[in-house]
C-alpha atoms as a PDB file:
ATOM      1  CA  UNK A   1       2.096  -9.823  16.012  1.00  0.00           C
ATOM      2  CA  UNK A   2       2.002 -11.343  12.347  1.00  0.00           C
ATOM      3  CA  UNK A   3      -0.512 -14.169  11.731  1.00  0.00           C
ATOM      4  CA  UNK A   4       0.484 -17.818  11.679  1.00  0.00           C
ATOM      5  CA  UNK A   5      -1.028 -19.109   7.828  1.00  0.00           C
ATOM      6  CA  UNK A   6      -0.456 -22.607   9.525  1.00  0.00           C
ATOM      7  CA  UNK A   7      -3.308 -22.182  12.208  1.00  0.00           C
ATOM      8  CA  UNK A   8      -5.799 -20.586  10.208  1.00  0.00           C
ATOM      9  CA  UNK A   9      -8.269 -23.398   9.068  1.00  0.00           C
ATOM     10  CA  UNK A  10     -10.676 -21.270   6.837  1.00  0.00           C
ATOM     11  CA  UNK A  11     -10.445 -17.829   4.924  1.00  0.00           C
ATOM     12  CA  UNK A  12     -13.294 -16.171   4.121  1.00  0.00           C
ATOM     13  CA  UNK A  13     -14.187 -12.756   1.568  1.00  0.00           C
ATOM     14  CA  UNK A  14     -16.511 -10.878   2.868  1.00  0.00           C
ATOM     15  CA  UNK A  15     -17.619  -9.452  -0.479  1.00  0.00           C
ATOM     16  CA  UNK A  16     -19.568  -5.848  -0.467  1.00  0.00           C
ATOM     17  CA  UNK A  17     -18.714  -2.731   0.123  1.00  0.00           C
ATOM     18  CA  UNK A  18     -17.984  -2.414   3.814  1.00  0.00           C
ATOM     19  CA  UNK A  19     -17.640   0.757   6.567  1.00  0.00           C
ATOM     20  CA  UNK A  20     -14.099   0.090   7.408  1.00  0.00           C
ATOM     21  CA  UNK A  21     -14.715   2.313  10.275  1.00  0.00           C
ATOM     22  CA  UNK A  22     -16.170  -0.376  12.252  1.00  0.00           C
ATOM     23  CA  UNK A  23     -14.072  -2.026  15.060  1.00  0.00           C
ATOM     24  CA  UNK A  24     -13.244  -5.495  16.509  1.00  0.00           C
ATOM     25  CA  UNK A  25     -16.411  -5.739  18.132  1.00  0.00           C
ATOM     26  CA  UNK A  26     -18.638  -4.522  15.139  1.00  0.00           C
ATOM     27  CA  UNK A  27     -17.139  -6.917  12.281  1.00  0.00           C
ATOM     28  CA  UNK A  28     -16.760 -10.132  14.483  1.00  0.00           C
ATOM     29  CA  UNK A  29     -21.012  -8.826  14.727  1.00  0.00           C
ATOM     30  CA  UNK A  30     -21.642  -9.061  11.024  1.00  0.00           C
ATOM     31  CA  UNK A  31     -19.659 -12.285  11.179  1.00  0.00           C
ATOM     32  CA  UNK A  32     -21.726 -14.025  13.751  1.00  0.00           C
ATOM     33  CA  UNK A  33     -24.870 -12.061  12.593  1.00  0.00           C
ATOM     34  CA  UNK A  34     -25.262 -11.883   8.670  1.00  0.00           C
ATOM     35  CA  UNK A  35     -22.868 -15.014   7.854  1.00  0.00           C
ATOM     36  CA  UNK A  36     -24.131 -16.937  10.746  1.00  0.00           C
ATOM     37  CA  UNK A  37     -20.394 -17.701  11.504  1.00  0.00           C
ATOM     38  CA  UNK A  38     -17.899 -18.578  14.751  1.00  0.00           C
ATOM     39  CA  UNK A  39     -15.652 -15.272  14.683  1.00  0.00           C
ATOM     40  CA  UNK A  40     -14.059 -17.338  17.535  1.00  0.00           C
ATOM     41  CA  UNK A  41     -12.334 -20.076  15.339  1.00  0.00           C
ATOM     42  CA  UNK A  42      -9.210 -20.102  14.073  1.00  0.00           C
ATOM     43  CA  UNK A  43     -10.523 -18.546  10.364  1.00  0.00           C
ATOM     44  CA  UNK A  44      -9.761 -15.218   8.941  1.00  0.00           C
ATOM     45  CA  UNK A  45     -12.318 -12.747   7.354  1.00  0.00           C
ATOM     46  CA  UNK A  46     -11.252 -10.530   4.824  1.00  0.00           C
ATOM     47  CA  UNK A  47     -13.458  -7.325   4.302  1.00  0.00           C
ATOM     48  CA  UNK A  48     -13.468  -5.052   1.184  1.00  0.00           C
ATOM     49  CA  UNK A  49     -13.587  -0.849   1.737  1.00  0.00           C
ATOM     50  CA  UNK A  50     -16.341   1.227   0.039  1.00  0.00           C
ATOM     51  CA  UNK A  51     -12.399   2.175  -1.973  1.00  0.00           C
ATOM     52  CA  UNK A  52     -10.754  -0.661  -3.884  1.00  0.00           C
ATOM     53  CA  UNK A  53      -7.322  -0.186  -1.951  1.00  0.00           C
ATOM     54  CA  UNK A  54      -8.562  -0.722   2.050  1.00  0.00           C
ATOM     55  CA  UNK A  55      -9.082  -3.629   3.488  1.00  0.00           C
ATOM     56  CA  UNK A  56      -9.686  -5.204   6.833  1.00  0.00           C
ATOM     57  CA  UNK A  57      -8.861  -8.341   8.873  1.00  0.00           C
ATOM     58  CA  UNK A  58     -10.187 -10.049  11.501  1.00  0.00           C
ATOM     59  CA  UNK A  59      -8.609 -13.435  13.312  1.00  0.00           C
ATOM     60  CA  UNK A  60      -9.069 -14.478  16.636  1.00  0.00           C
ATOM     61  CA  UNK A  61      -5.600 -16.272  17.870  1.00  0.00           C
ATOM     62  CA  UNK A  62      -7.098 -18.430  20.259  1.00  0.00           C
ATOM     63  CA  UNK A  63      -6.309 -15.565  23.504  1.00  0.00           C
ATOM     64  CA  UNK A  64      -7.727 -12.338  21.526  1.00  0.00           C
ATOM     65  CA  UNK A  65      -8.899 -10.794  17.852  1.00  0.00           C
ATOM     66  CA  UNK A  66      -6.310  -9.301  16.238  1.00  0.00           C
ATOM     67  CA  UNK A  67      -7.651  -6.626  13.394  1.00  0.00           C
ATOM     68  CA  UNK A  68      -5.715  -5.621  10.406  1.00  0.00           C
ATOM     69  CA  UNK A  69      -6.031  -2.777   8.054  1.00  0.00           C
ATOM     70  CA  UNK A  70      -4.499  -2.773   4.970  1.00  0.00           C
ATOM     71  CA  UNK A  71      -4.661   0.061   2.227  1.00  0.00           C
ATOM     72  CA  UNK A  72      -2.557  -0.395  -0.745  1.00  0.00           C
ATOM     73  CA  UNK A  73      -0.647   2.972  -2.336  1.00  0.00           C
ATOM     74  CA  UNK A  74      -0.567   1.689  -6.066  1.00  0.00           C
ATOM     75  CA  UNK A  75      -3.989   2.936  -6.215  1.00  0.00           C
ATOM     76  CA  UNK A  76      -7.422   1.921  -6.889  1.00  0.00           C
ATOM     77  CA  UNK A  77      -7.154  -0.083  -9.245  1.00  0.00           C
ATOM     78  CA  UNK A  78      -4.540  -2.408  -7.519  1.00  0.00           C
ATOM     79  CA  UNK A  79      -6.689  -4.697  -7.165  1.00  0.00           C
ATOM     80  CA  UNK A  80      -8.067  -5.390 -10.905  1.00  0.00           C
ATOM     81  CA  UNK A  81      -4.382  -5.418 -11.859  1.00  0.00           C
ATOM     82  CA  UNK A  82      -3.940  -8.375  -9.514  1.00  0.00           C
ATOM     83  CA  UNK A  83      -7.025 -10.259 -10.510  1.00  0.00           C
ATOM     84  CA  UNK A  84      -6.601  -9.537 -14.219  1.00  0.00           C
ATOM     85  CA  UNK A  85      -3.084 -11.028 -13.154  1.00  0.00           C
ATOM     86  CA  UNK A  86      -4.100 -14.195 -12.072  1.00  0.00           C
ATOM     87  CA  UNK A  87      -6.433 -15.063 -14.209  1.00  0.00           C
ATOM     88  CA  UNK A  88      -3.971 -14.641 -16.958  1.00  0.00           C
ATOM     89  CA  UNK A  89      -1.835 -17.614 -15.140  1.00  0.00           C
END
């Protein structure tokens, strides 16, 4: 199941370093809990690994939360390569 971009309304970064061992349950808690957020609408939440190459997602798709886990192979530092790359733009 791949994410419509269409039907999300809102993205948001959930920046800090977080235990990507938590579940479903567990981040849509820190959503509604520290960010005083609706995990239920149609918005995705990015979080960030304690590693710069894992990440998670969380979207709920209107019938059930669908969680994604990303970790990228070019290495750790991936991810300053592609902000260093857009800031350059």
């Amino acid at each position: 199941m791949l994410i419509n971009m269409d039907a999300v309304h809102q993205t948001y970064i959930v920046c800090g370093k977080m235990d990507l061992r938590r579940g479903i349950d567990a981040l849509a808690a820190v959503v509604q809990e520290q960010f005083a957020l609706y995990p239920y609408n149609q918005a995705l939440y990015l979080f960030c690994g304690t590693r710069k190459d894992s990440f998670k997602a969380l979207y709920w798709d209107g019938d059930g939360f669908l969680l994604l886990y990303k970790r990228i192979e070019a290495g750790p530092d991936y991810s300053g390569r592609l902000i260093k790359a857009k800031s350059e733009s």
